[in-house]
C-alpha atoms as a PDB file:
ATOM      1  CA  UNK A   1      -9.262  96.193 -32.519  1.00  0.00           C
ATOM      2  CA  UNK A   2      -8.888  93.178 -30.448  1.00  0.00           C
ATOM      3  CA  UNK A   3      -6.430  91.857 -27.780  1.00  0.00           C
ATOM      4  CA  UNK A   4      -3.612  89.688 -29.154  1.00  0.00           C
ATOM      5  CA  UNK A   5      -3.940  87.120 -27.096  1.00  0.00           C
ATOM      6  CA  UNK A   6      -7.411  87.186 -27.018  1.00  0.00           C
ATOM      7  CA  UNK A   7      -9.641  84.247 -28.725  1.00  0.00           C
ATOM      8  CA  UNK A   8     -11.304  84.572 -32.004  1.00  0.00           C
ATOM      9  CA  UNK A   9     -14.961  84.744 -32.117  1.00  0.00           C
ATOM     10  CA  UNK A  10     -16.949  82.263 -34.601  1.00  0.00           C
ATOM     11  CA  UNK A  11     -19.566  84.350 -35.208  1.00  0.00           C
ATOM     12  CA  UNK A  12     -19.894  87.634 -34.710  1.00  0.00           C
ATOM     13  CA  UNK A  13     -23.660  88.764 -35.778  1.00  0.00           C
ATOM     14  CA  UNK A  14     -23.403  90.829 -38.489  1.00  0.00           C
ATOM     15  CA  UNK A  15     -20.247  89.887 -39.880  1.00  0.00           C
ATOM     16  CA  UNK A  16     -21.017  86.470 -40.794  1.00  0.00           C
ATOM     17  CA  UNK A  17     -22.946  87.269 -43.920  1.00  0.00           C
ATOM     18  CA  UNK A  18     -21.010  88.165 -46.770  1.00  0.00           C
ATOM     19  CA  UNK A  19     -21.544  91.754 -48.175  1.00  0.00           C
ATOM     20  CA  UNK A  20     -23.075  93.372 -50.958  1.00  0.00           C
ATOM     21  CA  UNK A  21     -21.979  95.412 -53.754  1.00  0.00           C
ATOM     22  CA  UNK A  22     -23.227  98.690 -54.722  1.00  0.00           C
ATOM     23  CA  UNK A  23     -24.734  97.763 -57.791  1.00  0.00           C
ATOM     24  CA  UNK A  24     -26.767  94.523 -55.775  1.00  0.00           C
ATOM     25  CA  UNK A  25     -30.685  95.561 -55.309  1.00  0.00           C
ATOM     26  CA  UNK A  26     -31.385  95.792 -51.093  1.00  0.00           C
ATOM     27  CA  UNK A  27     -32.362  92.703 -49.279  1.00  0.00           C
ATOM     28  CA  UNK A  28     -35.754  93.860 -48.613  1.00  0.00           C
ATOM     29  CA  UNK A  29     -37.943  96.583 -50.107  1.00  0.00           C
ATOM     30  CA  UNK A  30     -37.985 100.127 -48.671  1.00  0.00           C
ATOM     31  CA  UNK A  31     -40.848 101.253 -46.575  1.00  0.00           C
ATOM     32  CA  UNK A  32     -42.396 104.423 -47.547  1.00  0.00           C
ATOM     33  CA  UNK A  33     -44.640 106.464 -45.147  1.00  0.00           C
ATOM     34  CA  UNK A  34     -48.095 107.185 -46.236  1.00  0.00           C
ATOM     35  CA  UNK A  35     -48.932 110.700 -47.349  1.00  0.00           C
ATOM     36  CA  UNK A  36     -51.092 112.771 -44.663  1.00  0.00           C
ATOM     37  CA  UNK A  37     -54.316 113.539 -45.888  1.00  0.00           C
ATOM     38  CA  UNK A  38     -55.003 117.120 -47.286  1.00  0.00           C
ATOM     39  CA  UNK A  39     -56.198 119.325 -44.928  1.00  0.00           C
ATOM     40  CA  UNK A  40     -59.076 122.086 -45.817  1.00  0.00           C
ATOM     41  CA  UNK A  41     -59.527 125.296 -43.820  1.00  0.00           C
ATOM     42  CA  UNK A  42     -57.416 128.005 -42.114  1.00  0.00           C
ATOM     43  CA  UNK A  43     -54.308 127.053 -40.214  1.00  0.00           C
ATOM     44  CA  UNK A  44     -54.250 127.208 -36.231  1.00  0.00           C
ATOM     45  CA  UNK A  45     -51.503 128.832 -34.100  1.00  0.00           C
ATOM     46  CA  UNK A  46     -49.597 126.868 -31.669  1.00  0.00           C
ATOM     47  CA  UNK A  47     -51.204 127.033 -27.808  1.00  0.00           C
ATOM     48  CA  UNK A  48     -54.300 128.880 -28.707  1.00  0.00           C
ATOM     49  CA  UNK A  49     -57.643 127.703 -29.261  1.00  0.00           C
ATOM     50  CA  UNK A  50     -60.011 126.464 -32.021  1.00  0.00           C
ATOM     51  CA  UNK A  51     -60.642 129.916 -32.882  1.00  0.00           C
ATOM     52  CA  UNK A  52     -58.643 131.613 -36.379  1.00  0.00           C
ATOM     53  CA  UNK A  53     -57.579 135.293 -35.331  1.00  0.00           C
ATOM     54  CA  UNK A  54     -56.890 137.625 -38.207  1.00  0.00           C
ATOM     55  CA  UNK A  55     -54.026 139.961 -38.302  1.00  0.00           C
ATOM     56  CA  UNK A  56     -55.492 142.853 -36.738  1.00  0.00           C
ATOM     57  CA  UNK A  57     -56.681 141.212 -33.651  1.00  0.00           C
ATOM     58  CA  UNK A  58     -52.973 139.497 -33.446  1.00  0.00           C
ATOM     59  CA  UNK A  59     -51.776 143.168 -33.910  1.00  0.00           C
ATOM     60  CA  UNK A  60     -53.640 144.654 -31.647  1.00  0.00           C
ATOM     61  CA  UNK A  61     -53.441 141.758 -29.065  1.00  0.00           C
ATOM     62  CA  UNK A  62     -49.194 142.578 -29.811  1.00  0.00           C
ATOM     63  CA  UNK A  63     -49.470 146.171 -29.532  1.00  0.00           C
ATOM     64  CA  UNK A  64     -51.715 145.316 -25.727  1.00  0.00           C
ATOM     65  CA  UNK A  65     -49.256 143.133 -24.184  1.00  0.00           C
ATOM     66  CA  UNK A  66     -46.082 145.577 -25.471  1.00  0.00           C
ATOM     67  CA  UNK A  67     -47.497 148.545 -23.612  1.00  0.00           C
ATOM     68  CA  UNK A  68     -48.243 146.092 -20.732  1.00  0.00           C
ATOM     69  CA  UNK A  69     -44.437 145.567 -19.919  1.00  0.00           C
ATOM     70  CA  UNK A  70     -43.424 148.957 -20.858  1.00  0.00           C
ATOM     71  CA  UNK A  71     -45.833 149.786 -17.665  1.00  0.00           C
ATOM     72  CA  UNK A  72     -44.705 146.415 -15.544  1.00  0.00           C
ATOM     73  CA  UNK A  73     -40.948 148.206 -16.561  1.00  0.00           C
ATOM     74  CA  UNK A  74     -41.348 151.747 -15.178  1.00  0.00           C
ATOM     75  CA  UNK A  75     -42.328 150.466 -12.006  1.00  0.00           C
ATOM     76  CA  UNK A  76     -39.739 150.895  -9.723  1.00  0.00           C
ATOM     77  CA  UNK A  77     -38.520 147.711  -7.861  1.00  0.00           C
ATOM     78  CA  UNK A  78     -37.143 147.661  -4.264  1.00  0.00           C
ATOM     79  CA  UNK A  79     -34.769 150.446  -2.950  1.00  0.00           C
ATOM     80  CA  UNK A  80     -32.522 150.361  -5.980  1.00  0.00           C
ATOM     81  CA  UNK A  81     -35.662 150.941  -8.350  1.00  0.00           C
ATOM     82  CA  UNK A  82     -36.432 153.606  -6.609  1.00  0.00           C
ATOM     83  CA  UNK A  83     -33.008 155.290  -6.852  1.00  0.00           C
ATOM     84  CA  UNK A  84     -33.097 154.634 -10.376  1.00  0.00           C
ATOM     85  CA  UNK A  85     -36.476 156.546 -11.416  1.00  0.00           C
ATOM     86  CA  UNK A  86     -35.524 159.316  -9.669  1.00  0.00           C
ATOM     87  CA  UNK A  87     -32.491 159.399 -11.594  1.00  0.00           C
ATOM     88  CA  UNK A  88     -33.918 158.881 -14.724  1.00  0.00           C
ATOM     89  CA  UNK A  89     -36.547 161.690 -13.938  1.00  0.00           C
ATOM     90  CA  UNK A  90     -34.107 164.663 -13.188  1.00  0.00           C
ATOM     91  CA  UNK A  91     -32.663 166.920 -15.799  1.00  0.00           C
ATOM     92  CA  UNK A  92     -29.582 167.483 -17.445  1.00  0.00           C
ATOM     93  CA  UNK A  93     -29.602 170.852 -15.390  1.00  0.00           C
ATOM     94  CA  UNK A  94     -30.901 169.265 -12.147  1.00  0.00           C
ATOM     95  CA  UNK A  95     -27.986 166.327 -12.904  1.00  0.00           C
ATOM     96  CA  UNK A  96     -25.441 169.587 -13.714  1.00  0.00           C
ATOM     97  CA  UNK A  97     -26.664 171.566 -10.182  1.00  0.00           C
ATOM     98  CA  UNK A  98     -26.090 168.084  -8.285  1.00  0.00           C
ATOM     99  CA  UNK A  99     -22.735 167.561  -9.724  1.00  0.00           C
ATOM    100  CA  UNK A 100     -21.404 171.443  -8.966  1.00  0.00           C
ATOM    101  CA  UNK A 101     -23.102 171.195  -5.361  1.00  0.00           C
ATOM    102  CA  UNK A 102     -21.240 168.249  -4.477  1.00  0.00           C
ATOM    103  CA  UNK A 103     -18.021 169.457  -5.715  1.00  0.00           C
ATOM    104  CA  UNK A 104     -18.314 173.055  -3.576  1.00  0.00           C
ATOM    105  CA  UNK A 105     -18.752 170.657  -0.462  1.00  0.00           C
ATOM    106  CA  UNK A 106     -15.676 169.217  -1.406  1.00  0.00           C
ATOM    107  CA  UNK A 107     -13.426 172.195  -1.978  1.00  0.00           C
ATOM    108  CA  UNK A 108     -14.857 173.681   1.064  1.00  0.00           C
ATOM    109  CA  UNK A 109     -14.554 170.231   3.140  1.00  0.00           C
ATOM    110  CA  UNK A 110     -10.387 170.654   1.401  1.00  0.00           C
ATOM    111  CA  UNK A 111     -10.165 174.426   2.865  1.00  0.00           C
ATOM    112  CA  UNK A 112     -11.299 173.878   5.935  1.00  0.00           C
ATOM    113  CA  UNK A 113      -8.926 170.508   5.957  1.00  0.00           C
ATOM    114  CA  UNK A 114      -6.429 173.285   4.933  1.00  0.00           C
ATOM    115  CA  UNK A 115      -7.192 175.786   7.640  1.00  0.00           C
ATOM    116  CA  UNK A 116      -6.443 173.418  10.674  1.00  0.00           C
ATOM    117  CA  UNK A 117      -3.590 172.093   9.244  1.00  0.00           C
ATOM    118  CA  UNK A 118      -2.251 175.461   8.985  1.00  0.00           C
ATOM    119  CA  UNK A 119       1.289 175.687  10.582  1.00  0.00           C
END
């Protein structure tokens, strides 16, 4: 789209040729890519060495690093990491004795509220 009152070009590059039709053969042959030559031998992984690994040392090497963050994991981390594993290490009936404590201080914190408030 052009300006109205703009001027009109003479030649514009590409448009000065006139086009084909789809039954006209390309103006110049196709390049093709030559075919990589057949490789012989075990595949490699990507980042490691020269060295094939079977399975079982993959496996293993898998099974290594898995128990490796499961231990990094359990570790507890700063003050909040701390709070957490003890959490996760008490009971349902530790967790249950906790929960009943803390409400008795409550209901006796309410009574005695009650008491002085007594008119």
């Amino acid at each position: 789209m052009g300006n109205c009152f703009g001027k009109e070009e003479k030649s514009s590059g590409a448009f000065t040729t006139p086009g084909r039709t789809i039954g006209d053969a390309p103006a110049s042959p196709a390049l093709r890519a030559t075919v990589p030559p057949k490789l012989s031998g075990p595949g490699r992984s990507l980042g490691g060495g020269t060295v094939a690994v079977d399975a079982s040392d993959a496996r293993s090497a898998a099974a290594r690093a898995a128990e490796e963050r499961a231990a990094r994991a359990n570790q507890p981390r700063g003050k909040l990491g701390q709070a957490l594993a003890t959490q996760k290490q008490q009971t349902r009936t530790g967790t249950l004795g906790n929960v009943s404590q803390n409400e008795r201080r409550a209901r006796d914190a309410d009574a005695g509220a009650e008491a002085r408030n007594w008119n």
